[in-house]
Protein backbone atom coordinates (compact mmCIF):
# COMPACT_ATOMS: atom_id res chain seq x y z
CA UNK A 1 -32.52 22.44 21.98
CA UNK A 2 -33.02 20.07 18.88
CA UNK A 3 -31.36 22.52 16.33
CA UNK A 4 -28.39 23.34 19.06
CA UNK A 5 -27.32 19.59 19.31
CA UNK A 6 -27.88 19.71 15.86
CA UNK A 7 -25.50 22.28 15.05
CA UNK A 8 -23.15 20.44 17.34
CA UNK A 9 -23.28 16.84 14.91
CA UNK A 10 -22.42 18.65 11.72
CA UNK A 11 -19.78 20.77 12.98
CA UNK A 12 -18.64 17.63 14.86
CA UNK A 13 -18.94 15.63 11.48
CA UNK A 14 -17.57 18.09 9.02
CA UNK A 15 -14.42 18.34 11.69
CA UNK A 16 -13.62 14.54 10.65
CA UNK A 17 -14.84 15.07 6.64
CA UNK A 18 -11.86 17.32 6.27
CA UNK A 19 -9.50 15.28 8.19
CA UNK A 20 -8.40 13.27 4.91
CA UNK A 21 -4.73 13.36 3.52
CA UNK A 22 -5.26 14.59 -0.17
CA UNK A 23 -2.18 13.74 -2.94
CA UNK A 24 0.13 16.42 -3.36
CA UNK A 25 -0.07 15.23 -7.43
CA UNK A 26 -2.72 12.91 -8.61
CA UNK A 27 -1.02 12.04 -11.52
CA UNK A 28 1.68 10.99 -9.69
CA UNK A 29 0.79 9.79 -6.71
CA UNK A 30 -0.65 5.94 -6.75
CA UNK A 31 0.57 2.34 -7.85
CA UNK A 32 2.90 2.19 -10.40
CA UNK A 33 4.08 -0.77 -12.14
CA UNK A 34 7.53 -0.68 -13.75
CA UNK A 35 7.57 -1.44 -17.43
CA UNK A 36 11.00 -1.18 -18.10
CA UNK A 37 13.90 0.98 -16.65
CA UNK A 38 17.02 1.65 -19.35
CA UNK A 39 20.36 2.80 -18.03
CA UNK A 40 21.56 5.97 -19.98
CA UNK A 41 25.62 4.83 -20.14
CA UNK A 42 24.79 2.10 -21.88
CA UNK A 43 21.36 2.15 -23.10
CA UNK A 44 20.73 -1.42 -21.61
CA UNK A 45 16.95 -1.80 -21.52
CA UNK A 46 16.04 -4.01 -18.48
CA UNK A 47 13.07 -5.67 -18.18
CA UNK A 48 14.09 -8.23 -15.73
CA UNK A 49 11.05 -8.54 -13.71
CA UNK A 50 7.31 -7.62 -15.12
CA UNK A 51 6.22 -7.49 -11.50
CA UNK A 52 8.09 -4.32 -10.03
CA UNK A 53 5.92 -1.63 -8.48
CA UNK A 54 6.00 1.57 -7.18
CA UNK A 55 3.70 3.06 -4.51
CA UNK A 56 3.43 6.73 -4.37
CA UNK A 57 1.46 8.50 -1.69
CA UNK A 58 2.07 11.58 -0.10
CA UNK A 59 5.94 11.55 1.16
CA UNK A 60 6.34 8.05 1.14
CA UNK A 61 7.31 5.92 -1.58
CA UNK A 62 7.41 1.85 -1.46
CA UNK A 63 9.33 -0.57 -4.20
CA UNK A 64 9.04 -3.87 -4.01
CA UNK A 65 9.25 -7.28 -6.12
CA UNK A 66 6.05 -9.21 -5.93
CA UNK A 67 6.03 -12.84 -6.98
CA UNK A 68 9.07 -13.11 -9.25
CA UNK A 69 11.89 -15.03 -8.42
CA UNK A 70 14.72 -12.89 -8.04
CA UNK A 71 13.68 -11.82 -3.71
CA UNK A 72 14.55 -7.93 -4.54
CA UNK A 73 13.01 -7.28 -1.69
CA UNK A 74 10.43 -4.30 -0.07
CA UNK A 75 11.91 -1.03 0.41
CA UNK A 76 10.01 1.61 2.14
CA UNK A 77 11.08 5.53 1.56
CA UNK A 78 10.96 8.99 1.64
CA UNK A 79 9.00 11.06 -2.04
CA UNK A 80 9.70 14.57 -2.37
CA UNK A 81 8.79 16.74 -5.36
CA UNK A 82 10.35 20.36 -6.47
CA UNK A 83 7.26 23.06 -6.31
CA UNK A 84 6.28 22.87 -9.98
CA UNK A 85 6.32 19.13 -9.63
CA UNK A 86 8.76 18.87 -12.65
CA UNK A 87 12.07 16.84 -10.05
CA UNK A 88 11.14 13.87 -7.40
CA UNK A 89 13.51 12.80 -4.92
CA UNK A 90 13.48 9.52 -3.26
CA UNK A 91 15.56 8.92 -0.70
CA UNK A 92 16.38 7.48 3.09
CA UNK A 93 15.10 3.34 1.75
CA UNK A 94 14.89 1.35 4.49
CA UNK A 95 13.68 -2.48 4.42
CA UNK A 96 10.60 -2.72 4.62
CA UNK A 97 8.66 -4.38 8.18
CA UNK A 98 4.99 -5.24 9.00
CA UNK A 99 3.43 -2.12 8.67
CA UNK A 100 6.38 0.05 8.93
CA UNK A 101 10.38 -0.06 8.32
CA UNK A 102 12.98 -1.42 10.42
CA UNK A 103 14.67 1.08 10.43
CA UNK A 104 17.77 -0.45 8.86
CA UNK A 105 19.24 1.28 5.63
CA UNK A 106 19.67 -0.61 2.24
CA UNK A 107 22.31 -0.73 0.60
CA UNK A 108 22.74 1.54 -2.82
CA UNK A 109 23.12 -2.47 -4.37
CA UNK A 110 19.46 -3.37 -3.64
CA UNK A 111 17.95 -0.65 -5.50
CA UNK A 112 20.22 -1.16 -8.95
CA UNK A 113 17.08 -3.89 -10.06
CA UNK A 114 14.48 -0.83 -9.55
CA UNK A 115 16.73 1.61 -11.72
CA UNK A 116 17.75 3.29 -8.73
CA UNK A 117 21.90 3.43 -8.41
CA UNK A 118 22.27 6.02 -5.09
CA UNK A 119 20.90 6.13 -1.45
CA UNK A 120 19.29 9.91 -2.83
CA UNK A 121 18.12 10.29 -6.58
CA UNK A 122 16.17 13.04 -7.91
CA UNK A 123 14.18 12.10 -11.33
CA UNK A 124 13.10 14.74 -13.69
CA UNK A 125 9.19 14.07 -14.22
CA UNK A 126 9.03 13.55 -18.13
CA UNK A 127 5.33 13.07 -18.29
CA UNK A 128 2.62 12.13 -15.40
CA UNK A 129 -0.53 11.98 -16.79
CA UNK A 130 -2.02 9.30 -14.44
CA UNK A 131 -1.74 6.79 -16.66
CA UNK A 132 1.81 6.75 -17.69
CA UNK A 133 4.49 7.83 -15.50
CA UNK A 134 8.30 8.73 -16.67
CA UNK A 135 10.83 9.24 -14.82
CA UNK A 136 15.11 9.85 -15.22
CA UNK A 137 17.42 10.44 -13.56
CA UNK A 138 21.38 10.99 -13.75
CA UNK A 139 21.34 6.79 -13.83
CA UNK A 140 18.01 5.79 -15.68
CA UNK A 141 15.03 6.32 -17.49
CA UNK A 142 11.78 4.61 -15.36
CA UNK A 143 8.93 4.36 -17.20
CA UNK A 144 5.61 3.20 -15.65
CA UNK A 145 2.22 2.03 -16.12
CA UNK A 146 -0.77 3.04 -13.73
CA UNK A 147 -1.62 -0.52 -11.82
């Protein structure tokens, strides 16, 4: 009877063990802070804010400005990648709310300070190595440190 009710704990346990989300690309997937973005027609390097980060998990994707003074915002969207991880998209940014979205859209004019310059922007990956992260797109070249 012991080695039934047993039997039923670790099945039971190992059920829940597997039950966690693991990242579709480690060395992409985490908190990123933004070094510097530069925009490819002009080659304007901005470095406006040191405190812009990225968060990366799964198919979501969060930007936001923490404690400079320019009130970006918190943006909350969606993170696809291409199958050999070589293209992200972001898309779908909404403003972020308590532990969600609100569900309103922002405008393509909120994003410009992130590097981002349309409502849906693939990047080509130029290196992920989980410490550094680059990204470009049609717009601007992101490049990241791991946070």
């Amino acid at each position: 009877m012991k080695a039934i009710h047993l039997l039923i704990a670790m099945c039971f346990f190992a059920l829940f063990a597997s039950c966690e989300k693991k990242p579709i690309d480690e060395n992409i997937e985490g908190m990123w802070k933004l070094e510097q973005f530069t925009t490819l027609d002009d080659g304007i390097v901005h470095r406006d804010c040191q405190r812009i980060f990225y968060s990366i998990q799964l198919k979501i994707v969060q930007i936001a400005e923490k404690q400079c003074t320019h009130k970006y915002g918190t943006f909350v969207g969606h993170f696809y990648l291409n199958e050999d991880h070589s293209q992200a998209t972001m898309k779908d940014f909404r403003f972020r709310e308590s532990t969600g979205d609100s569900g309103e859209d922002v405008p393509v004019e909120r994003l410009l300070p992130f590097g981002i310059n349309s409502l849906e922007t693939t990047f080509d990956v130029l290196k992920a190595d989980g410490k550094h992260l680059v990204l470009q797109s049609d717009y601007a070249k992101l490049e990241f440190i791991s946070f």
